[in-house]
Protein backbone atom coordinates (compact mmCIF):
# COMPACT_ATOMS: atom_id res chain seq x y z
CA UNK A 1 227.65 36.36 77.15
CA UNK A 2 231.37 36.04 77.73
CA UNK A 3 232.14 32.58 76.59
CA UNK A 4 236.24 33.59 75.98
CA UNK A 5 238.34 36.55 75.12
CA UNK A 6 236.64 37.19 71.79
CA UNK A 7 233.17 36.82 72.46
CA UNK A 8 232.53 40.53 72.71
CA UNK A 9 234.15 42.72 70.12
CA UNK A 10 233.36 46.32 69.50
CA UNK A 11 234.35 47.78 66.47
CA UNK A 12 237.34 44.94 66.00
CA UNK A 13 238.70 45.45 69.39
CA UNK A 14 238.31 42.24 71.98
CA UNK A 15 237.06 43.86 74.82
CA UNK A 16 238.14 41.23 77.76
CA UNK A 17 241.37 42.82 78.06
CA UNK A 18 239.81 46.33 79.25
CA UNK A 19 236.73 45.03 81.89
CA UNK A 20 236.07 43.50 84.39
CA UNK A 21 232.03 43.06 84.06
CA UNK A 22 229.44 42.45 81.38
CA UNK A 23 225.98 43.04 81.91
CA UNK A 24 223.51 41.83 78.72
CA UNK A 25 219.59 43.04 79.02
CA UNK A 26 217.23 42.48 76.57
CA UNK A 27 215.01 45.17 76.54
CA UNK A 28 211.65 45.47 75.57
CA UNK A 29 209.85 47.77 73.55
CA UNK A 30 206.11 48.18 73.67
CA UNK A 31 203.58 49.17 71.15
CA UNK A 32 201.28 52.30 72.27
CA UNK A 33 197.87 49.61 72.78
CA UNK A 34 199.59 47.94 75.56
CA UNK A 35 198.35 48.68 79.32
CA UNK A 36 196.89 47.03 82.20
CA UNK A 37 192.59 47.05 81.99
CA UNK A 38 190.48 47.47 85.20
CA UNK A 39 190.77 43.62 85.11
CA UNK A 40 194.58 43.86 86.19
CA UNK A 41 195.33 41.97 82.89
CA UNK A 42 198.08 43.23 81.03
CA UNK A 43 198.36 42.99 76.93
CA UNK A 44 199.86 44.83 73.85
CA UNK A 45 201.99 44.71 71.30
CA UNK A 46 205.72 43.87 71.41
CA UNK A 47 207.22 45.96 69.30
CA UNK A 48 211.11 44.59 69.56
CA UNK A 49 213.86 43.68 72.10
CA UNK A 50 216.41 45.27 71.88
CA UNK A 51 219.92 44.32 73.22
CA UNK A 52 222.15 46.23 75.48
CA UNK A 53 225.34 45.58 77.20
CA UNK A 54 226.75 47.34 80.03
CA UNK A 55 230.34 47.26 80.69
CA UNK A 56 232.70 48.06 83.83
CA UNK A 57 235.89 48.83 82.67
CA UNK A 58 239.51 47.87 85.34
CA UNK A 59 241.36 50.98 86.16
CA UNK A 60 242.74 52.27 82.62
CA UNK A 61 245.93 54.52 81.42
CA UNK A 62 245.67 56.80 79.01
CA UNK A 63 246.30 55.00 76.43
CA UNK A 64 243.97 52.49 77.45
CA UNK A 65 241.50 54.95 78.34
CA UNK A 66 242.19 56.66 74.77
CA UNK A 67 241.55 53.47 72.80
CA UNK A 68 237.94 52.97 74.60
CA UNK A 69 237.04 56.37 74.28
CA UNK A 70 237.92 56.92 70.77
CA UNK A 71 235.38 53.69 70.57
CA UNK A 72 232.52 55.19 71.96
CA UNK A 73 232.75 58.87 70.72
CA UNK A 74 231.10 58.27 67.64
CA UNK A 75 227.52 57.63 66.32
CA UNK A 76 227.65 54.16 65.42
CA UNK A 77 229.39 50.90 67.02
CA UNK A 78 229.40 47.52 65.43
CA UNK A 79 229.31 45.14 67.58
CA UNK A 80 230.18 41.29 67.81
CA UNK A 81 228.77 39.17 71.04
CA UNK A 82 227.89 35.54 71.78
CA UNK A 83 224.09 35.27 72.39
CA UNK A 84 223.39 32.70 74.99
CA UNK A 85 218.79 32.95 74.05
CA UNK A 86 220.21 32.60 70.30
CA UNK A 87 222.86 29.88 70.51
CA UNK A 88 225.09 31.93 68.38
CA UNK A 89 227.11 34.44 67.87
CA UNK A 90 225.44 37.64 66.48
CA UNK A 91 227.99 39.43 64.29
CA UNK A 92 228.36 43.50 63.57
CA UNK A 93 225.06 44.24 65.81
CA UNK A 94 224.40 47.89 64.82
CA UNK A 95 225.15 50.39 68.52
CA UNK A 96 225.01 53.50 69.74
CA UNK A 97 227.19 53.87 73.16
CA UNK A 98 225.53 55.78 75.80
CA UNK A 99 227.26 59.11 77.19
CA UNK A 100 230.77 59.04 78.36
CA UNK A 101 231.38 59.47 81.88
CA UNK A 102 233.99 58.01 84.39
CA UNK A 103 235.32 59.41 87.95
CA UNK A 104 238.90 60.38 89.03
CA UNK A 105 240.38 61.29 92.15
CA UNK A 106 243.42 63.24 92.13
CA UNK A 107 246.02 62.39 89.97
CA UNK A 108 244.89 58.64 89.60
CA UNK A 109 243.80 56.06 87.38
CA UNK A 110 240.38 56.29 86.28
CA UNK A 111 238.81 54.04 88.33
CA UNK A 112 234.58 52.40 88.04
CA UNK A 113 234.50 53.52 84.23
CA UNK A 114 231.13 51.91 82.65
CA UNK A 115 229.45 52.28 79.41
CA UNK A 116 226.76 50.34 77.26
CA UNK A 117 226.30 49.94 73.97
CA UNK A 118 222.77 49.66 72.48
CA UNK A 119 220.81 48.06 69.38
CA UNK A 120 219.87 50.04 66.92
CA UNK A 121 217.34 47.40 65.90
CA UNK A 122 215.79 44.78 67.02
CA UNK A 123 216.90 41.56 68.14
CA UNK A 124 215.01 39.80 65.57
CA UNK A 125 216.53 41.37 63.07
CA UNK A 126 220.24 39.21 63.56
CA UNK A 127 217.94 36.23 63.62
């Protein structure tokens, strides 16, 4: 949750400055014994939730553009985020970004630029 400026870091960079939108899921993960019977009752194991937050980056330069690149081209992100569920801040979460893709039109900005970065375990786990 964006409670400030600092309240999502990746990789010791404040992200505020370089979005416009934050989207936080918690996403579950479910055992292979979970279905629905003939009943229409559901049950199963939860295996873990697992965070993820989706970003919308403003139009960027190329040096801004550069900076949140070179942030996401890599195999792991450590991230920093307040946790509203929590009531705390959970500190170096372990990431991996999703693949990089943005649009440009002719010699613009780039322009609608998202990306999400994902835990690598368990929500639990920061508990």
């Amino acid at each position: 949750m964006l409670i400030d400026k600092n309240s999502l870091i990746i990789d010791g960079v404040a992200m505020a400055q370089y979005i416009t939108k934050a989207r936080f899921g918690y996403h579950k993960i479910w055992g292979k014994d979970t279905g629905r019977a003939l009943s229409g009752d559901n049950s199963g194991t939860l295996k873990g939730i697992y965070p993820k937050i989706t970003m919308t980056f403003r139009k960027l330069n190329e040096e801004e553009l550069s900076i949140v690149l070179s942030l996401f081209n890599k195999a792991e992100n450590k991230v920093t985020f307040y946790n509203p569920d929590l009531k705390k801040t959970i500190y170096n979460m372990s990431c991996y970004s999703n693949d990089q893709e943005m649009d440009q039109e002719h010699l613009e900005k780039i322009q609608d630029y998202s990306s999400a970065v994902i835990s690598n375990k368990k929500r639990e786990h920061y508990v």
